[in-house]
Protein backbone atom coordinates (compact mmCIF):
# COMPACT_ATOMS: atom_id res chain seq x y z
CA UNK A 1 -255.22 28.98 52.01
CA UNK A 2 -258.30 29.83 49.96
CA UNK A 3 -260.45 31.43 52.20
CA UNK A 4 -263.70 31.14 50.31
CA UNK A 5 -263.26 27.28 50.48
CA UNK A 6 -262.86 27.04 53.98
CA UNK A 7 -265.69 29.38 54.49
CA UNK A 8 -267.78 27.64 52.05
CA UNK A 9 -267.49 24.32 53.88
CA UNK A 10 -268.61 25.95 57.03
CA UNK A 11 -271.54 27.07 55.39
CA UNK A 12 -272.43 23.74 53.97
CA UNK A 13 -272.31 22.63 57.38
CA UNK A 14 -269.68 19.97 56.11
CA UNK A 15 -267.59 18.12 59.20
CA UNK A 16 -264.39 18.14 57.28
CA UNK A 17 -261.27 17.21 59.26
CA UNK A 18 -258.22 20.19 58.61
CA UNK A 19 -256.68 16.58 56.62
CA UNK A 20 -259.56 16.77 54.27
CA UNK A 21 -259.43 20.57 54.11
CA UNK A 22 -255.65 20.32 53.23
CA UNK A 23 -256.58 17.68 50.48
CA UNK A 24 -259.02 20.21 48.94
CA UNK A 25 -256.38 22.62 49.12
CA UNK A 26 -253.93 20.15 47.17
CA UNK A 27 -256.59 19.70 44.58
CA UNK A 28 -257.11 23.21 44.05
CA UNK A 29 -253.79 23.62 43.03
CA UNK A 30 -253.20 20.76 41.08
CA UNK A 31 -256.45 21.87 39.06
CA UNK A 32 -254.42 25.25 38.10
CA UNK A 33 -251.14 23.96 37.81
CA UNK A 34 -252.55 21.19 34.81
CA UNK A 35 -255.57 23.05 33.21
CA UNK A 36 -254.41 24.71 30.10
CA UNK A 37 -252.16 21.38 29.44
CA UNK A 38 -255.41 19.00 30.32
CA UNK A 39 -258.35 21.45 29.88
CA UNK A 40 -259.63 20.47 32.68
CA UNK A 41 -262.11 23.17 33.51
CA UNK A 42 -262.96 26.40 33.21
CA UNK A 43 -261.25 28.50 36.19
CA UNK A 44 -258.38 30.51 36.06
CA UNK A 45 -258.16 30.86 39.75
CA UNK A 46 -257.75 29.35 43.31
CA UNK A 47 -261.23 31.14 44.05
CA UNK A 48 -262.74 30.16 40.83
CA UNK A 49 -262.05 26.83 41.12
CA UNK A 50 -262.68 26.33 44.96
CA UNK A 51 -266.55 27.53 44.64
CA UNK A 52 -267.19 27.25 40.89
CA UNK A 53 -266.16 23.47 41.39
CA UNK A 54 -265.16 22.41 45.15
CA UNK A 55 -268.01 23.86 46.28
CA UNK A 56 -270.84 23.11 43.58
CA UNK A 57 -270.13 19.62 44.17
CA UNK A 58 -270.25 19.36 47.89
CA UNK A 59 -273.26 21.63 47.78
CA UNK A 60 -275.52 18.19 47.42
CA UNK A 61 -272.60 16.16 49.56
CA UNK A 62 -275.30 15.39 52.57
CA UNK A 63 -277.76 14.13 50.15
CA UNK A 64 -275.82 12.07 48.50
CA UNK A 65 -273.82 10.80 51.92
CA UNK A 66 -277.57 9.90 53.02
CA UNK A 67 -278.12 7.89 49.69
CA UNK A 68 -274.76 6.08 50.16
CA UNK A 69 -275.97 5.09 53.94
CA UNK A 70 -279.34 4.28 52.93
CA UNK A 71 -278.18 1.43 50.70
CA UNK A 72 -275.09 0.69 53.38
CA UNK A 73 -277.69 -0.10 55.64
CA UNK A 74 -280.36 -1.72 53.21
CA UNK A 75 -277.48 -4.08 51.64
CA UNK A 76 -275.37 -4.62 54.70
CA UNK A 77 -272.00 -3.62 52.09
CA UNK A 78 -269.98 -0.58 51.17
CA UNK A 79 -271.56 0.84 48.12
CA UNK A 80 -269.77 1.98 45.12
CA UNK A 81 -270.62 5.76 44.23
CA UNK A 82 -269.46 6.41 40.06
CA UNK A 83 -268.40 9.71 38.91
CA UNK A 84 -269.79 9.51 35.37
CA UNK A 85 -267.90 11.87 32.84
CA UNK A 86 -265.44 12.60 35.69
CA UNK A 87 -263.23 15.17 33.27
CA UNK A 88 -261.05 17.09 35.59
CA UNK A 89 -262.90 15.18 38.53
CA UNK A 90 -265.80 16.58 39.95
CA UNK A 91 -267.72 16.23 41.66
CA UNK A 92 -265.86 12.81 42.52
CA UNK A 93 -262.91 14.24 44.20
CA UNK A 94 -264.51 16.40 46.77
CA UNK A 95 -266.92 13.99 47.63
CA UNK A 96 -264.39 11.17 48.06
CA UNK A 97 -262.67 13.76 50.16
CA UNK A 98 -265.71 14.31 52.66
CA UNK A 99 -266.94 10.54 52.25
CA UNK A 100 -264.20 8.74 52.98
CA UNK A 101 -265.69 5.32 54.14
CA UNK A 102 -267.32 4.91 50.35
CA UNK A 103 -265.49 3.74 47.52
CA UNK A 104 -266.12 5.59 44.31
CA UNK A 105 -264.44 5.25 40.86
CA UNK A 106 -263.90 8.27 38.32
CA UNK A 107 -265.50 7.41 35.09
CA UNK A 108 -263.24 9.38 32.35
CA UNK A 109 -262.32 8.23 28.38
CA UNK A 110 -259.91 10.91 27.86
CA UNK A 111 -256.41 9.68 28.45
CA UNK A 112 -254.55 12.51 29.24
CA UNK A 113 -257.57 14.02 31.89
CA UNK A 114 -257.19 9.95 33.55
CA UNK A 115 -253.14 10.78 34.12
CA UNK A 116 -254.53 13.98 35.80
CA UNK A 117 -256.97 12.28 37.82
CA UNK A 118 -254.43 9.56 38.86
CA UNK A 119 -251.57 12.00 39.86
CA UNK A 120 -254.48 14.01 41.90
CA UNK A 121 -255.22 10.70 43.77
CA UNK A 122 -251.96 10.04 44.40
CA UNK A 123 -250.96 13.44 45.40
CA UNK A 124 -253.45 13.65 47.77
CA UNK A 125 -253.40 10.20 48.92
CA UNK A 126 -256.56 9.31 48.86
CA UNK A 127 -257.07 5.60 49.43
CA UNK A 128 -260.93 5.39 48.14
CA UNK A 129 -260.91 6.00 45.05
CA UNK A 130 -259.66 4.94 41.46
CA UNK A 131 -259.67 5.75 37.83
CA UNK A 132 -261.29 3.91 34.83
CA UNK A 133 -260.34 5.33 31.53
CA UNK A 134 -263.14 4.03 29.57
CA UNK A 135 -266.18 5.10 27.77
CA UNK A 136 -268.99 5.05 29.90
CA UNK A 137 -270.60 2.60 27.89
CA UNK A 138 -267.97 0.03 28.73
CA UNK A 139 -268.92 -0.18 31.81
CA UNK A 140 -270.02 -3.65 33.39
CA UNK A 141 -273.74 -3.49 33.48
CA UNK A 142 -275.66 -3.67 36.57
CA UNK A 143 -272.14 -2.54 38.58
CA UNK A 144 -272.47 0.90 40.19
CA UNK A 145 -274.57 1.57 43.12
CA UNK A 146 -274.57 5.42 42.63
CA UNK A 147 -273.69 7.74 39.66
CA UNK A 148 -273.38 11.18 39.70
CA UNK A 149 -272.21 13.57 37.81
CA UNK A 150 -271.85 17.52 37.26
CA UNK A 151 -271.34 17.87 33.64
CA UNK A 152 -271.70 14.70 31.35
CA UNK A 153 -274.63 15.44 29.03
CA UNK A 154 -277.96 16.71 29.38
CA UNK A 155 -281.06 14.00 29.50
CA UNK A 156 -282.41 12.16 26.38
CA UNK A 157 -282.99 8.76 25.58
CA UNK A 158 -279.61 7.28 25.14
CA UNK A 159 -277.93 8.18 28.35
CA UNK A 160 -280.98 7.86 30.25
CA UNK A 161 -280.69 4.28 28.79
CA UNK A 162 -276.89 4.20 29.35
CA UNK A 163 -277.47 5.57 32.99
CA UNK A 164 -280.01 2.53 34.24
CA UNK A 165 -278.12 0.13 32.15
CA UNK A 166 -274.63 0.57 34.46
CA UNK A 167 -277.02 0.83 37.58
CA UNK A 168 -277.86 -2.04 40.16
CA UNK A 169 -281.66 -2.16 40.92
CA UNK A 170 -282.34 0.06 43.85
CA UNK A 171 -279.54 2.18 43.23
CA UNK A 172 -279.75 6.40 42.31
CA UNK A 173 -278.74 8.88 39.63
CA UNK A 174 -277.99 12.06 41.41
CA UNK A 175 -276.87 14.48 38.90
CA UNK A 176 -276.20 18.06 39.32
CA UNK A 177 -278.34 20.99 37.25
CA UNK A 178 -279.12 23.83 36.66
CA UNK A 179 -282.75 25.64 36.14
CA UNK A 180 -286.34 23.73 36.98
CA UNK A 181 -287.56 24.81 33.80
CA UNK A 182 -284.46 23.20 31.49
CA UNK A 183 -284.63 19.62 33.90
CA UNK A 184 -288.54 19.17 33.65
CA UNK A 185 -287.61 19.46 29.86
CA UNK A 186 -285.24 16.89 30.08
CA UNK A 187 -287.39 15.11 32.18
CA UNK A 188 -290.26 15.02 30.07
CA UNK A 189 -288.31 13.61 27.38
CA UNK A 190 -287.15 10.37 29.33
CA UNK A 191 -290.21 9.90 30.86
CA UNK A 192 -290.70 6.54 29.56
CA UNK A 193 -287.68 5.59 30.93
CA UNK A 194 -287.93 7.60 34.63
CA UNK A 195 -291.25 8.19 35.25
CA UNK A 196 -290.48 9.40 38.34
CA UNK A 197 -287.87 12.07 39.83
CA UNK A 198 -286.96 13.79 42.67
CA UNK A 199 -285.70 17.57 42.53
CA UNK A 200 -283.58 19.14 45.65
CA UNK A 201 -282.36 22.95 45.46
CA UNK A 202 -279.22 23.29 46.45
CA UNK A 203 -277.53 26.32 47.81
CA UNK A 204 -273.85 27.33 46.66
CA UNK A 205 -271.95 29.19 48.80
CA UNK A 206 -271.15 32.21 46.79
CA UNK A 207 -273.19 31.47 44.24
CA UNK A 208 -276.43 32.06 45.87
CA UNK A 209 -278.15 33.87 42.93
CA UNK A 210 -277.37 30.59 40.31
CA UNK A 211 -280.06 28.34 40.05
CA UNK A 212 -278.67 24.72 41.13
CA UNK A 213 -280.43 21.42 41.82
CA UNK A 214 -280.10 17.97 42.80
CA UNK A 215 -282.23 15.47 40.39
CA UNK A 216 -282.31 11.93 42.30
CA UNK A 217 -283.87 9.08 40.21
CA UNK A 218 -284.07 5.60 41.66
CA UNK A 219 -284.00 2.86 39.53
């Protein structure tokens, strides 16, 4: 058991089932059994990857459970939550883990990272979610109701423009970051393209002295 995990969660103030726990737990370990073949991500242990990775993405898991609900309600239909850039896949994974009424899809062009991500589903049997190994550009425009990811690329005019081209109107961006300073800058660059943004610290458990935020944009 990694203690720092299970911890973590109860910090977060995450409802997580001992079934989900154990599913984090199989992740875990599939992360450090395939990273040096995959390069998945940078951890060399159980504790490094459970709060460096497990826990940085379901740091902003509430916020982006109450987008998913918001637009449940609004549209009266399951919506479909993209991890863009999914690589060794978070913050997909864990938050398919806690969010298991949502359907999400791991966004990944690497080949050999997809055969991770697939044997990761299917070792830890999780039933809502699925891989496409495609450039993110190749995606169906207008088709995801929520992307996030953790570490894609930073902000400029392309991706912005790649971003809101995959997204349905009325759907969000929530993508993970670092320092206020570095995301206004980003910001400010896209502007013409997001005007407007919404920034929400988050806390990591364990890594309370790293700067980490939520940026939501609505499109």
């Amino acid at each position: 058991m990694t203690q720092k995990l299970h911890d973590g969660v109860k910090k977060l103030e995450l409802d997580m089932s001992p079934g989900q726990m154990d599913a984090l737990e199989t992740y875990i370990q599939l992360v450090l059994e395939c990273n040096k073949t995959y390069n998945l991500i940078r951890a060399s242990t159980a504790e490094e990857v459970a709060v460096n990775h497990v826990l940085d993405s379901l740091a902003a898991a509430k916020e982006i459970e109450s987008l998913a609900n918001e637009l449940k309600e609004k549209h009266a239909a399951s919506p479909l939550i993209a991890d863009i850039g999914s690589g060794g896949g978070c913050p997909g994974i864990p938050l398919s883990v806690y969010m298991p009424e949502f359907s999400f899809v791991l966004v990944e062009r690497m080949e050999r990272r997809c055969r991770f991500l697939e044997n990761a589903i299917s070792q830890m049997q999780l039933k809502n979610v699925r891989v496409e190994c495609i450039q993110a550009d190749l995606l169906e425009s207008k088709s995801i109701d929520i992307e996030v990811f953790r570490a894609f690329h930073p902000f400029d005019k392309k991706i912005a423009g790649l971003l809101l081209d995959k997204l349905k109107k009325g759907g969000y961006i929530a993508c993970y970051k670092a320092r206020t300073e570095k995301i206004t800058a980003e910001m400010e660059a896209v502007k013409a393209q997001i005007p407007s943004y919404k920034k929400i610290p988050l806390t990591v458990p364990y890594l309370e002295d790293h700067e980490r935020n939520l940026v939501i944009i609505k499109k």
